[in-house]
ModelCIF file with pLDDT and N, C-alpha, C, O atoms, coordinates in Angstrom:
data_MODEL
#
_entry.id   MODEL 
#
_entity.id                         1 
_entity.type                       polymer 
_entity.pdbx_number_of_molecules   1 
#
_entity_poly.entity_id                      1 
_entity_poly.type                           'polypeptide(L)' 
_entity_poly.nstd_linkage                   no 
_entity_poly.nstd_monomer                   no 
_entity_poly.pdbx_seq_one_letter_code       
;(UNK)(UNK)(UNK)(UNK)(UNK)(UNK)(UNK)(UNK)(UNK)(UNK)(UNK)(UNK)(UNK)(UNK)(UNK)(UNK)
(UNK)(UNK)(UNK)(UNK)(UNK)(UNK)(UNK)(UNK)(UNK)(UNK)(UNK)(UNK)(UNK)(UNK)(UNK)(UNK)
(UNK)(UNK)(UNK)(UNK)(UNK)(UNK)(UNK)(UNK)(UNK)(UNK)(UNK)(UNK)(UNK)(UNK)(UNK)
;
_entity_poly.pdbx_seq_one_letter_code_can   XXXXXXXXXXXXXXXXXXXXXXXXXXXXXXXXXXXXXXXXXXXXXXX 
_entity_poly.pdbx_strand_id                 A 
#
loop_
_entity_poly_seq.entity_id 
_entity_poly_seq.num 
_entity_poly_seq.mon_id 
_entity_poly_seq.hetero 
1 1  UNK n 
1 2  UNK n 
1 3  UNK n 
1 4  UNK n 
1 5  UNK n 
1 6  UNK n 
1 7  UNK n 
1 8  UNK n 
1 9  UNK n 
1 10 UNK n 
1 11 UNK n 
1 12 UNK n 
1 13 UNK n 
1 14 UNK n 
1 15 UNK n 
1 16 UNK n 
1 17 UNK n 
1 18 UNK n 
1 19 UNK n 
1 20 UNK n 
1 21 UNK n 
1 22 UNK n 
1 23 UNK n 
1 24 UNK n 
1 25 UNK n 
1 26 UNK n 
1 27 UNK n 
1 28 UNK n 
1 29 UNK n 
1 30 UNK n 
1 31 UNK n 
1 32 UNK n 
1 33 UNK n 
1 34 UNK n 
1 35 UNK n 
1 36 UNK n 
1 37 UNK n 
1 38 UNK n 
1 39 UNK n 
1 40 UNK n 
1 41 UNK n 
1 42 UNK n 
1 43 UNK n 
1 44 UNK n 
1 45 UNK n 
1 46 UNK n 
1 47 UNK n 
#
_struct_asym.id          A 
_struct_asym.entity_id   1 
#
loop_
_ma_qa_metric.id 
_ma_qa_metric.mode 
_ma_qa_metric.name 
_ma_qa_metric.software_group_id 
_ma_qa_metric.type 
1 global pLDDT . pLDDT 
2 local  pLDDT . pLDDT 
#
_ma_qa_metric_global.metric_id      1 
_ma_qa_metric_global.metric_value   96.23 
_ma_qa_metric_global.model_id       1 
_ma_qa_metric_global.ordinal_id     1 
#
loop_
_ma_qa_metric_local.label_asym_id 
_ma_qa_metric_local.label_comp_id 
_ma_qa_metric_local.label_seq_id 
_ma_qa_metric_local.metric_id 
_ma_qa_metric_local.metric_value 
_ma_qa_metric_local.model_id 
_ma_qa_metric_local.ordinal_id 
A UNK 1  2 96.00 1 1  
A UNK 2  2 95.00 1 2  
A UNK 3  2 91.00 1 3  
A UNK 4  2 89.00 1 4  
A UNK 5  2 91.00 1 5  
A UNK 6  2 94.00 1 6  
A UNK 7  2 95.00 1 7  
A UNK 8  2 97.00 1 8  
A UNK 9  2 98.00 1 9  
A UNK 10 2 98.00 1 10 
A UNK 11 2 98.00 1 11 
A UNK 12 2 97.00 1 12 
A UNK 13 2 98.00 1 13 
A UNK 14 2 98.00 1 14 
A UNK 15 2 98.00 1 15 
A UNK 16 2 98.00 1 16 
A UNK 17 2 98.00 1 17 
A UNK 18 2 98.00 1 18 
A UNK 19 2 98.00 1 19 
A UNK 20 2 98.00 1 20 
A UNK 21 2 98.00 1 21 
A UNK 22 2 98.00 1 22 
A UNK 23 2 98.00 1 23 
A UNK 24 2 98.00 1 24 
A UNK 25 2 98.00 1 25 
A UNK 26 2 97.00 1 26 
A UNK 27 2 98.00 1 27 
A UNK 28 2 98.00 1 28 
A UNK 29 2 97.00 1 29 
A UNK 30 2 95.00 1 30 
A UNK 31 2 95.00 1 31 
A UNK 32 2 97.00 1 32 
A UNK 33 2 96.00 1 33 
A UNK 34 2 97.00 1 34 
A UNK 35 2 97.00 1 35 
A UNK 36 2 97.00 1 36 
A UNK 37 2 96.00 1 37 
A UNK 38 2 97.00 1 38 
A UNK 39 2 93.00 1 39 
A UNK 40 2 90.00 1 40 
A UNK 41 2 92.00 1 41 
A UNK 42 2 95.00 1 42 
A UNK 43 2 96.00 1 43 
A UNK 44 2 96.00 1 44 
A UNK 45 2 97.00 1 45 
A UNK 46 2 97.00 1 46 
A UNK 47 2 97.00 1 47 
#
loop_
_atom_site.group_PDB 
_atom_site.id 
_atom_site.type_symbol 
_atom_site.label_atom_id 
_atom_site.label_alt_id 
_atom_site.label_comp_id 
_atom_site.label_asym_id 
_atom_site.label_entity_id 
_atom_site.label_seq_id 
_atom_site.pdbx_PDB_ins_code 
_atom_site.Cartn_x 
_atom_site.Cartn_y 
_atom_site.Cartn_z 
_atom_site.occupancy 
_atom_site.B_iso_or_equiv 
_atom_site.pdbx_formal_charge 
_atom_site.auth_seq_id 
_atom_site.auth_comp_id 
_atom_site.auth_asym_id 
_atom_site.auth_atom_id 
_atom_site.pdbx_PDB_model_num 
ATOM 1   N N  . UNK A 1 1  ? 0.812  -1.218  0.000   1.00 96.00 ? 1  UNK A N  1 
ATOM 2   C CA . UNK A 1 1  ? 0.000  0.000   0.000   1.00 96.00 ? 1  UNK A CA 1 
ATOM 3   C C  . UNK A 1 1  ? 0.845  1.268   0.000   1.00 96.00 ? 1  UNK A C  1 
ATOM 4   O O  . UNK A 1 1  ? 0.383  2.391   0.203   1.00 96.00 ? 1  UNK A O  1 
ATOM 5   N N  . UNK A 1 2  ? 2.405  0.931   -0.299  1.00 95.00 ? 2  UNK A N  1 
ATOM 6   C CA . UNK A 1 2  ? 3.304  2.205   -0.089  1.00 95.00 ? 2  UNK A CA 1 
ATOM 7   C C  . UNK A 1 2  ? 3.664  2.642   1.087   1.00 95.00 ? 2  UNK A C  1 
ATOM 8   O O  . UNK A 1 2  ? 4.210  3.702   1.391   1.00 95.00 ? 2  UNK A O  1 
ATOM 9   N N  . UNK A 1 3  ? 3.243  1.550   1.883   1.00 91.00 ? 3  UNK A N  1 
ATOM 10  C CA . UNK A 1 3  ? 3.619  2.357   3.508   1.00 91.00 ? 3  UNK A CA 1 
ATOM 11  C C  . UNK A 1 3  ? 4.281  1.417   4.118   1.00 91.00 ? 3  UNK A C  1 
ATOM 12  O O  . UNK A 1 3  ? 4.518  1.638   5.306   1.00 91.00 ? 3  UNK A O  1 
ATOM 13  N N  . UNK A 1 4  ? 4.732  0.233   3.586   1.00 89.00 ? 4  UNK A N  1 
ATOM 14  C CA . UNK A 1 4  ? 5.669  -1.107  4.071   1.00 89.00 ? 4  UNK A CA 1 
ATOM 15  C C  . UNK A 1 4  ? 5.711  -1.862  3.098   1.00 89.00 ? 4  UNK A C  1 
ATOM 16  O O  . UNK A 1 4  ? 5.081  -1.736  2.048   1.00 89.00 ? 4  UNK A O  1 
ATOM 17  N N  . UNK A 1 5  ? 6.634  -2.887  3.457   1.00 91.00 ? 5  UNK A N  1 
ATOM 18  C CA . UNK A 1 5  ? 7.415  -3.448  2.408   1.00 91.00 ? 5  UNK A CA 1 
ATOM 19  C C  . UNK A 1 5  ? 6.323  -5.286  2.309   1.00 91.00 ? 5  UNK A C  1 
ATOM 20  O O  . UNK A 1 5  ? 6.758  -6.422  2.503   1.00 91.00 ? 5  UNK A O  1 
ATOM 21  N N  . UNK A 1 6  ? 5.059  -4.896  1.987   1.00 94.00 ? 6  UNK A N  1 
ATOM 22  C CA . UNK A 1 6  ? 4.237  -6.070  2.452   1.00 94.00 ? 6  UNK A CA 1 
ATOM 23  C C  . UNK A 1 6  ? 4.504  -7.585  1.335   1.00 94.00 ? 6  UNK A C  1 
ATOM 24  O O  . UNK A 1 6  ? 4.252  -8.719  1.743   1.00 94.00 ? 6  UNK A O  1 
ATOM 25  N N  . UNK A 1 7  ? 4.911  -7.372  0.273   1.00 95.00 ? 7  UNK A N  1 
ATOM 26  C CA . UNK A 1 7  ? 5.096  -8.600  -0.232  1.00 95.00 ? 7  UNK A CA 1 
ATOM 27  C C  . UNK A 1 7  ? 3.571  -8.931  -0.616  1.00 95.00 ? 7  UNK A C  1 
ATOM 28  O O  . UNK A 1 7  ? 3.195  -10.054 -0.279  1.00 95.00 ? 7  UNK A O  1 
ATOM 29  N N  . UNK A 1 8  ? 2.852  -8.294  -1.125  1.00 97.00 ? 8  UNK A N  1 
ATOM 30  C CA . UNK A 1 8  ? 1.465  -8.825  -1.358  1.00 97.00 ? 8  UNK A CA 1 
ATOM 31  C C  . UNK A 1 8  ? 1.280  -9.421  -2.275  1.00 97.00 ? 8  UNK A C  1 
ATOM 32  O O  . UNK A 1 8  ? 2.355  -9.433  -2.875  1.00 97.00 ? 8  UNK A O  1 
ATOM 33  N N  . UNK A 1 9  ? 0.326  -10.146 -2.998  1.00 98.00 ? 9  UNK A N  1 
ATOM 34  C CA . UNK A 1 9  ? 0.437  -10.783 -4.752  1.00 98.00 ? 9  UNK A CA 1 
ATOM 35  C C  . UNK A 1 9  ? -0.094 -9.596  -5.414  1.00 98.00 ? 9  UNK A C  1 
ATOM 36  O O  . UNK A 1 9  ? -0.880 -8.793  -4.910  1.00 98.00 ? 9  UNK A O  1 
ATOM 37  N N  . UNK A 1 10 ? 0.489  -9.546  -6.788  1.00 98.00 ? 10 UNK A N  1 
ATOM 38  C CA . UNK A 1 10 ? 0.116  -8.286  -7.120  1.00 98.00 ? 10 UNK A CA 1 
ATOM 39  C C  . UNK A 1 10 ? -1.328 -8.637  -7.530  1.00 98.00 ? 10 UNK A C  1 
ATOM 40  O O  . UNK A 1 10 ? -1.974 -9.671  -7.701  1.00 98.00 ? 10 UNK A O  1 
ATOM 41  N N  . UNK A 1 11 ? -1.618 -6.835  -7.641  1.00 98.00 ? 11 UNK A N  1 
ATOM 42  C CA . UNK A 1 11 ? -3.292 -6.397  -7.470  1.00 98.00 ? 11 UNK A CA 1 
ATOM 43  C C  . UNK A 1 11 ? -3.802 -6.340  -6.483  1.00 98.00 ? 11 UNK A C  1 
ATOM 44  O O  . UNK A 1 11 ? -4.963 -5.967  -6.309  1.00 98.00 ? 11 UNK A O  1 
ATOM 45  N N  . UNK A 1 12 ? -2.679 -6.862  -5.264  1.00 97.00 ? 12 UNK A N  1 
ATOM 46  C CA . UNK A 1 12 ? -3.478 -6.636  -3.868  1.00 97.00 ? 12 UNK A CA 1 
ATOM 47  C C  . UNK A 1 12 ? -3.102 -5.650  -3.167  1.00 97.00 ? 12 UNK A C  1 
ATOM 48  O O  . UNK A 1 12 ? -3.368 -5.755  -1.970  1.00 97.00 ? 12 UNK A O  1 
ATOM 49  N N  . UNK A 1 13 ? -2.360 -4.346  -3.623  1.00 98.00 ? 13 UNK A N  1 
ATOM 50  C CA . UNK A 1 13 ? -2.349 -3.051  -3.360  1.00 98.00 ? 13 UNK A CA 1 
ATOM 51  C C  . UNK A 1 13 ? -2.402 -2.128  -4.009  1.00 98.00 ? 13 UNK A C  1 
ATOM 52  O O  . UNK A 1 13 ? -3.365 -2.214  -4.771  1.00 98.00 ? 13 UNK A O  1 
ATOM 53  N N  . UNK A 1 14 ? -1.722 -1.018  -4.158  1.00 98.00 ? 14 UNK A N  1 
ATOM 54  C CA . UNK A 1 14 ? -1.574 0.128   -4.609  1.00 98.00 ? 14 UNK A CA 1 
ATOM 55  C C  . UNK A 1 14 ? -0.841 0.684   -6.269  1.00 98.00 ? 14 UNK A C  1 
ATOM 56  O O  . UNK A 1 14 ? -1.193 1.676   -6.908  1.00 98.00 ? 14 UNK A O  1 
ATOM 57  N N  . UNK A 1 15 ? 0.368  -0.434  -6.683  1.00 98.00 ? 15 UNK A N  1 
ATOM 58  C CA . UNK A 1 15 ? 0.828  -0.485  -7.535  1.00 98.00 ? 15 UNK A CA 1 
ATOM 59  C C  . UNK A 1 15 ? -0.247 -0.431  -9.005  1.00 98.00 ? 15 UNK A C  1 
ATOM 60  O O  . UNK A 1 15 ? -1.248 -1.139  -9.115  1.00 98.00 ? 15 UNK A O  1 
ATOM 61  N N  . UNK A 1 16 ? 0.179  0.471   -9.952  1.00 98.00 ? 16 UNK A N  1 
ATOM 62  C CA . UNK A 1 16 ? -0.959 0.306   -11.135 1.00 98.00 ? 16 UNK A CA 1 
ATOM 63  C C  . UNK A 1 16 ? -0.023 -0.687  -12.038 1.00 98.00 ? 16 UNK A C  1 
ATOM 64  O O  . UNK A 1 16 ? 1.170  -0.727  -12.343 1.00 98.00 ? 16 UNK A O  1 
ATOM 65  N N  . UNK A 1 17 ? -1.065 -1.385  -12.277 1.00 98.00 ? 17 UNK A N  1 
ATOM 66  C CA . UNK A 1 17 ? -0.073 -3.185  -12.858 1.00 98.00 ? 17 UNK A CA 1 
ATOM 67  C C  . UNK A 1 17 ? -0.688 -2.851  -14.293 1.00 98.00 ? 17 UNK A C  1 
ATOM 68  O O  . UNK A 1 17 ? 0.176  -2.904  -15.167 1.00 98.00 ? 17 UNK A O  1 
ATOM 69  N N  . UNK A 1 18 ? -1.765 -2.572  -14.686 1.00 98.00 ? 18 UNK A N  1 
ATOM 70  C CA . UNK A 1 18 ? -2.279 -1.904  -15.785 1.00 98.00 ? 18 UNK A CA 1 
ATOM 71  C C  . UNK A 1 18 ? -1.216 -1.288  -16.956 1.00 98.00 ? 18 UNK A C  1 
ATOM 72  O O  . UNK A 1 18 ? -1.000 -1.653  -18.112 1.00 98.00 ? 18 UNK A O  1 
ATOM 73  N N  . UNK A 1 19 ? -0.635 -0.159  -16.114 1.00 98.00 ? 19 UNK A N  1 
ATOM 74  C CA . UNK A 1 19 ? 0.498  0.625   -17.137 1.00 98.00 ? 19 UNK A CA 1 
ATOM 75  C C  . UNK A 1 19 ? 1.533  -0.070  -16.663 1.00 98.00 ? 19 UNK A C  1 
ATOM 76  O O  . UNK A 1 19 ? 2.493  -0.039  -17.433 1.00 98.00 ? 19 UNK A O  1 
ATOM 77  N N  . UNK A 1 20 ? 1.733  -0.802  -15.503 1.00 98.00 ? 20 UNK A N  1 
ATOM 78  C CA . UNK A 1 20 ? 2.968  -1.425  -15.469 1.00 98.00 ? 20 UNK A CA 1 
ATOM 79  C C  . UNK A 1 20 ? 3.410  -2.535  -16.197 1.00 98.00 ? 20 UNK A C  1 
ATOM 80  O O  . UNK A 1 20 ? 4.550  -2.869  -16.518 1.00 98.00 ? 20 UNK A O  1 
ATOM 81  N N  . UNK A 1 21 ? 2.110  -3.151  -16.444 1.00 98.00 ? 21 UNK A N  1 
ATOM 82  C CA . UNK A 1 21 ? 2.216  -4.315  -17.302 1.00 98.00 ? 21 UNK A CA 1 
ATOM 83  C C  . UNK A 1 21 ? 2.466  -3.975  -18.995 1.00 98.00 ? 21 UNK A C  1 
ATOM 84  O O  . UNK A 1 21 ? 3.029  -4.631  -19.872 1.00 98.00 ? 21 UNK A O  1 
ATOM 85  N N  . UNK A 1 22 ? 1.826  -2.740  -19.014 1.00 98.00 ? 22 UNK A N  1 
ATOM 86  C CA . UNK A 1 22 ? 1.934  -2.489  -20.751 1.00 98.00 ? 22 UNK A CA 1 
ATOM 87  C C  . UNK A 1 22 ? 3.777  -2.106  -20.674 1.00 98.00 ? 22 UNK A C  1 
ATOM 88  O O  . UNK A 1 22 ? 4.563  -2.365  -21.585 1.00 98.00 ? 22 UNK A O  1 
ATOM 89  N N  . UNK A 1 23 ? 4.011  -1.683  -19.829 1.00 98.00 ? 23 UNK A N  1 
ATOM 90  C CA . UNK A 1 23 ? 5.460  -1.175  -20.165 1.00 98.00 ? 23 UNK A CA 1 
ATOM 91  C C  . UNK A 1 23 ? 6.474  -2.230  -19.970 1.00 98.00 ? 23 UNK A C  1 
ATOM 92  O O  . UNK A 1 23 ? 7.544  -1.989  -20.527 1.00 98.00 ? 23 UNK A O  1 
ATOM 93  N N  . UNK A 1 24 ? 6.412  -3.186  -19.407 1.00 98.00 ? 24 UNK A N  1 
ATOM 94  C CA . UNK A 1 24 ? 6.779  -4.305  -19.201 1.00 98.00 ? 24 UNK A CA 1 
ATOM 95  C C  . UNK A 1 24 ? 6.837  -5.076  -20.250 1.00 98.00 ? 24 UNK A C  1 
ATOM 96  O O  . UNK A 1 24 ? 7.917  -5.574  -20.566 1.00 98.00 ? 24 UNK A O  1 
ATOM 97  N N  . UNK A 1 25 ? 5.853  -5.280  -20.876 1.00 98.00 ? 25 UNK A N  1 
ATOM 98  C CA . UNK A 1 25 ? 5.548  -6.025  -22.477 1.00 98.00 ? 25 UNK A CA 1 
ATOM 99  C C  . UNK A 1 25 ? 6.119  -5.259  -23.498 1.00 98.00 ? 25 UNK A C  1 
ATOM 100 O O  . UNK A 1 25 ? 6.727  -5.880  -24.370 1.00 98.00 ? 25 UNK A O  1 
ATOM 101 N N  . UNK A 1 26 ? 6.040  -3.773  -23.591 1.00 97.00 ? 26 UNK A N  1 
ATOM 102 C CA . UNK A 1 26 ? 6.715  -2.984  -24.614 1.00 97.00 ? 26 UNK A CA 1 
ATOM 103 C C  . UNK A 1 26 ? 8.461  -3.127  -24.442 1.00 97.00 ? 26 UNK A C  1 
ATOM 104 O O  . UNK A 1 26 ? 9.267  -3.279  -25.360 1.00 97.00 ? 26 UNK A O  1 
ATOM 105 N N  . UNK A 1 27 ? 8.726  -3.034  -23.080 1.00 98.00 ? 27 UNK A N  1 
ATOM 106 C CA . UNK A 1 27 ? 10.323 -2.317  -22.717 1.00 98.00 ? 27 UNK A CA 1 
ATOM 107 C C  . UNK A 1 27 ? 11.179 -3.302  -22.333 1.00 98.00 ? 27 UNK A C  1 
ATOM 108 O O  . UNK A 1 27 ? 12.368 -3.037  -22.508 1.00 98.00 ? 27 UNK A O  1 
ATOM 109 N N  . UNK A 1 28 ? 10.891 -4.477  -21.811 1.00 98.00 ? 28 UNK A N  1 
ATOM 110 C CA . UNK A 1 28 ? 11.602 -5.652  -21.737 1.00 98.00 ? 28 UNK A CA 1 
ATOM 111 C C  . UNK A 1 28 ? 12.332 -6.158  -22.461 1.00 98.00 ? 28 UNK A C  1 
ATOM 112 O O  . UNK A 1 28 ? 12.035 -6.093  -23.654 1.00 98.00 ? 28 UNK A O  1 
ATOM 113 N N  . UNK A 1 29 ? 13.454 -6.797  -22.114 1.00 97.00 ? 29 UNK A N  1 
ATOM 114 C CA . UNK A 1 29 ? 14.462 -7.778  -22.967 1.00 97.00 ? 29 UNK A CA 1 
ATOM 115 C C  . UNK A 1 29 ? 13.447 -9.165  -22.885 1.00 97.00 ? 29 UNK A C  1 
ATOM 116 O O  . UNK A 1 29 ? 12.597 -9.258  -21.999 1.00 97.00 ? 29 UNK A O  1 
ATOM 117 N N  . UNK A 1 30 ? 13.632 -10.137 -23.836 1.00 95.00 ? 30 UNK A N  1 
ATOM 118 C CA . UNK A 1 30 ? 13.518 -11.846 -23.521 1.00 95.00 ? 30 UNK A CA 1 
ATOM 119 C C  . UNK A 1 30 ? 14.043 -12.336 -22.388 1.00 95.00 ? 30 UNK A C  1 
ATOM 120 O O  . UNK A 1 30 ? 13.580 -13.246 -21.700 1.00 95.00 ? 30 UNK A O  1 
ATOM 121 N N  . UNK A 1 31 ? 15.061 -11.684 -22.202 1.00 95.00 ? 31 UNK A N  1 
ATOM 122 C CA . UNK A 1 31 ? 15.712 -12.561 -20.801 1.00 95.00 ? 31 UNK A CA 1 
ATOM 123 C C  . UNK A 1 31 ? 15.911 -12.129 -19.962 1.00 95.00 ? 31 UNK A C  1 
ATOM 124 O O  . UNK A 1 31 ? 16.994 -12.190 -19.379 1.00 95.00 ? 31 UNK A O  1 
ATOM 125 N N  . UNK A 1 32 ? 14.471 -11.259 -19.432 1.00 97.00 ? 32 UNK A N  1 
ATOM 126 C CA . UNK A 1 32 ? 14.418 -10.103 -18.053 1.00 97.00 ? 32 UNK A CA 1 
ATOM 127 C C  . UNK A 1 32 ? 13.489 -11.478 -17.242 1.00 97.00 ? 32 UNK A C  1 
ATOM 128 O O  . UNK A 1 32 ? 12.423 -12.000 -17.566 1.00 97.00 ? 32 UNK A O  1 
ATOM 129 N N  . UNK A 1 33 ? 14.492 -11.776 -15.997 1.00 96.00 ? 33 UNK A N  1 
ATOM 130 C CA . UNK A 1 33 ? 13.568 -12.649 -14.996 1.00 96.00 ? 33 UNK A CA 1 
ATOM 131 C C  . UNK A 1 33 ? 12.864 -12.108 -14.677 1.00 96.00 ? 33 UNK A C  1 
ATOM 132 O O  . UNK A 1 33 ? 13.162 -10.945 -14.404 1.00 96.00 ? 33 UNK A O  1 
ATOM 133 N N  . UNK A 1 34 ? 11.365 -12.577 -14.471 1.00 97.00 ? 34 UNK A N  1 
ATOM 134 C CA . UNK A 1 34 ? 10.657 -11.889 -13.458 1.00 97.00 ? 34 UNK A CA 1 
ATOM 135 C C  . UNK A 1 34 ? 10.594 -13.266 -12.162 1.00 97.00 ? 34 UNK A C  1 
ATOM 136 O O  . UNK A 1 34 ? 10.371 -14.475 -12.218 1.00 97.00 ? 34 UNK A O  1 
ATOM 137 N N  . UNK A 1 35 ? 10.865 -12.459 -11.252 1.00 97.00 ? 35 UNK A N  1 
ATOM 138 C CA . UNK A 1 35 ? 10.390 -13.075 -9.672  1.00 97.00 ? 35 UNK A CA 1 
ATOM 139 C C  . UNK A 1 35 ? 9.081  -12.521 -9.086  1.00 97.00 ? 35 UNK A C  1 
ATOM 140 O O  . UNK A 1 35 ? 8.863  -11.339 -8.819  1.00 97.00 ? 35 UNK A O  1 
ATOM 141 N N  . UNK A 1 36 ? 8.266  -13.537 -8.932  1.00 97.00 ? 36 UNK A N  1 
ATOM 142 C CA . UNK A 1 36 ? 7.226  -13.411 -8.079  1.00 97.00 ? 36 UNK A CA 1 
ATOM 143 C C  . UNK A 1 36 ? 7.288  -12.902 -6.372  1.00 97.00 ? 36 UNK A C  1 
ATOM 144 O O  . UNK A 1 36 ? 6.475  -13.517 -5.682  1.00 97.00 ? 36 UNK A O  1 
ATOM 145 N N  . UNK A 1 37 ? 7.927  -12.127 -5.803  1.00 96.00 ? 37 UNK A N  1 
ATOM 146 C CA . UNK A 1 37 ? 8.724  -12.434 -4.713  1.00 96.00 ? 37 UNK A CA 1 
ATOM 147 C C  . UNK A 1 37 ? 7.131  -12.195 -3.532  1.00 96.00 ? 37 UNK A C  1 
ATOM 148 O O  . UNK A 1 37 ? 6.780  -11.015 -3.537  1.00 96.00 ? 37 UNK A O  1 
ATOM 149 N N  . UNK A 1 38 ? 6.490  -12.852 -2.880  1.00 97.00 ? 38 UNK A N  1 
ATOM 150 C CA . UNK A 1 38 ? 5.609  -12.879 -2.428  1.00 97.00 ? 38 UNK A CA 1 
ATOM 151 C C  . UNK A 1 38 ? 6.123  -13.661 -1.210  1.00 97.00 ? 38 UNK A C  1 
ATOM 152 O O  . UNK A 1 38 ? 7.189  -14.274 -1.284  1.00 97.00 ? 38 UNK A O  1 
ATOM 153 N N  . UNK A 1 39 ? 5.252  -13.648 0.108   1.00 93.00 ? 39 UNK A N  1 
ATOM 154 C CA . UNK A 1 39 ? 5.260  -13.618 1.674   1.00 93.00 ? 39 UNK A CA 1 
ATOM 155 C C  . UNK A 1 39 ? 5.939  -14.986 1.265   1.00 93.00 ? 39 UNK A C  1 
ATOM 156 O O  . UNK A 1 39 ? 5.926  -15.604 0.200   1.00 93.00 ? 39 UNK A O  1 
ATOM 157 N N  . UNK A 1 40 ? 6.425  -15.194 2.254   1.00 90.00 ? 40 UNK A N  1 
ATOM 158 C CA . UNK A 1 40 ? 6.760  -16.987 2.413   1.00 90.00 ? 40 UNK A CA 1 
ATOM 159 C C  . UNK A 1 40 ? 5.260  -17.658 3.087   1.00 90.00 ? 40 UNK A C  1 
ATOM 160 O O  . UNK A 1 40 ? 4.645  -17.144 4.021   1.00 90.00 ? 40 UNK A O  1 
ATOM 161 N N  . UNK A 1 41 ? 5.008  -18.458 2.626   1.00 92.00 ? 41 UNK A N  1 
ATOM 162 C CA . UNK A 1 41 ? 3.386  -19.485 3.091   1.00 92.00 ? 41 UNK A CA 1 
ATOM 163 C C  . UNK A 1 41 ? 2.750  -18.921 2.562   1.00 92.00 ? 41 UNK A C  1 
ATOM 164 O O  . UNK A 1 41 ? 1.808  -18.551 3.263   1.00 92.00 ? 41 UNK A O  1 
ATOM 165 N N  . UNK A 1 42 ? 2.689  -18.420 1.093   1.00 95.00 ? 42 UNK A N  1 
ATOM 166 C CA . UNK A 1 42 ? 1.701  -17.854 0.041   1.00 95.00 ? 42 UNK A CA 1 
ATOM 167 C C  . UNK A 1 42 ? 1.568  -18.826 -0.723  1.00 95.00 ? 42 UNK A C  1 
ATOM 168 O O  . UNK A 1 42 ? 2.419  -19.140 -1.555  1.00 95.00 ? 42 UNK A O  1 
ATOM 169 N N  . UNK A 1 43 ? 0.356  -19.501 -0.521  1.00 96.00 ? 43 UNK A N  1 
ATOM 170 C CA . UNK A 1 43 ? -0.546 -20.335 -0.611  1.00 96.00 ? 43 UNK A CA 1 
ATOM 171 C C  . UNK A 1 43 ? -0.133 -20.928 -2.453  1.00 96.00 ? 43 UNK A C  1 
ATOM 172 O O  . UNK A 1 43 ? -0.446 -20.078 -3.287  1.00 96.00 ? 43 UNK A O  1 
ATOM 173 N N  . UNK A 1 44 ? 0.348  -21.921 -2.902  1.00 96.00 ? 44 UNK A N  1 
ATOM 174 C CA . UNK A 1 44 ? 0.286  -22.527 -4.382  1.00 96.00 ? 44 UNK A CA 1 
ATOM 175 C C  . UNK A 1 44 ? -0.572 -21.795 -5.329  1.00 96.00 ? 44 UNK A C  1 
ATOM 176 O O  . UNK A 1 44 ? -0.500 -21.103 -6.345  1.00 96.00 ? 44 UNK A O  1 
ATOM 177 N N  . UNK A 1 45 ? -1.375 -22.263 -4.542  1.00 97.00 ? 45 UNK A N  1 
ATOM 178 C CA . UNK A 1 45 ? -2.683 -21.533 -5.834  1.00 97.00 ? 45 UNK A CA 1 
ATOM 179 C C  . UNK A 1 45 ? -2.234 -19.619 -6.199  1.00 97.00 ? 45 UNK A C  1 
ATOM 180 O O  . UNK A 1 45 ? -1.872 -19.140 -7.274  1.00 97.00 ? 45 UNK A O  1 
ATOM 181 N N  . UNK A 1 46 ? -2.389 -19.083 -5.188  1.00 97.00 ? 46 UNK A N  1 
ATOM 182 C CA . UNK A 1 46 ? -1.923 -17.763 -5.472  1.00 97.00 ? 46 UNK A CA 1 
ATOM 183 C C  . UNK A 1 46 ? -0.696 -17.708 -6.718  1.00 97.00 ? 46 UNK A C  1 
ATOM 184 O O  . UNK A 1 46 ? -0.948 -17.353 -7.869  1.00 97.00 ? 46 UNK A O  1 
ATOM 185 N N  . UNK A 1 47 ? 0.409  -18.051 -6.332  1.00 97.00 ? 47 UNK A N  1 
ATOM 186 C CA . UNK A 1 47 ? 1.174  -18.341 -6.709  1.00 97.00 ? 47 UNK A CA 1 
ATOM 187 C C  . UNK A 1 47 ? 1.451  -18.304 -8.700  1.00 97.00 ? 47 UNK A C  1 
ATOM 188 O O  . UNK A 1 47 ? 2.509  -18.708 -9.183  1.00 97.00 ? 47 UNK A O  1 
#
């Protein structure tokens, strides 16, 4: 939510994933890792 470092799955705060995602798809290399980096005991399914 911008006010701690919560590790949420995204869409579950504040971040706009919308334009982040278009710029991501436009501005990226092929071989940009993405890490999911989410809470530890975040559930498979989330995942």
């Amino acid at each position: 939510d911008g006010n701690g470092d919560a590790h949420l799955p995204m869409l579950k705060g504040t971040i706009d994933w919308e334009r982040s995602f278009a710029a991501m798809k436009a501005s990226l290399p092929e071989d940009c890792v993405l890490v999911m980096e989410y809470n530890s005991g975040t559930p498979l399914s989330t995942l």
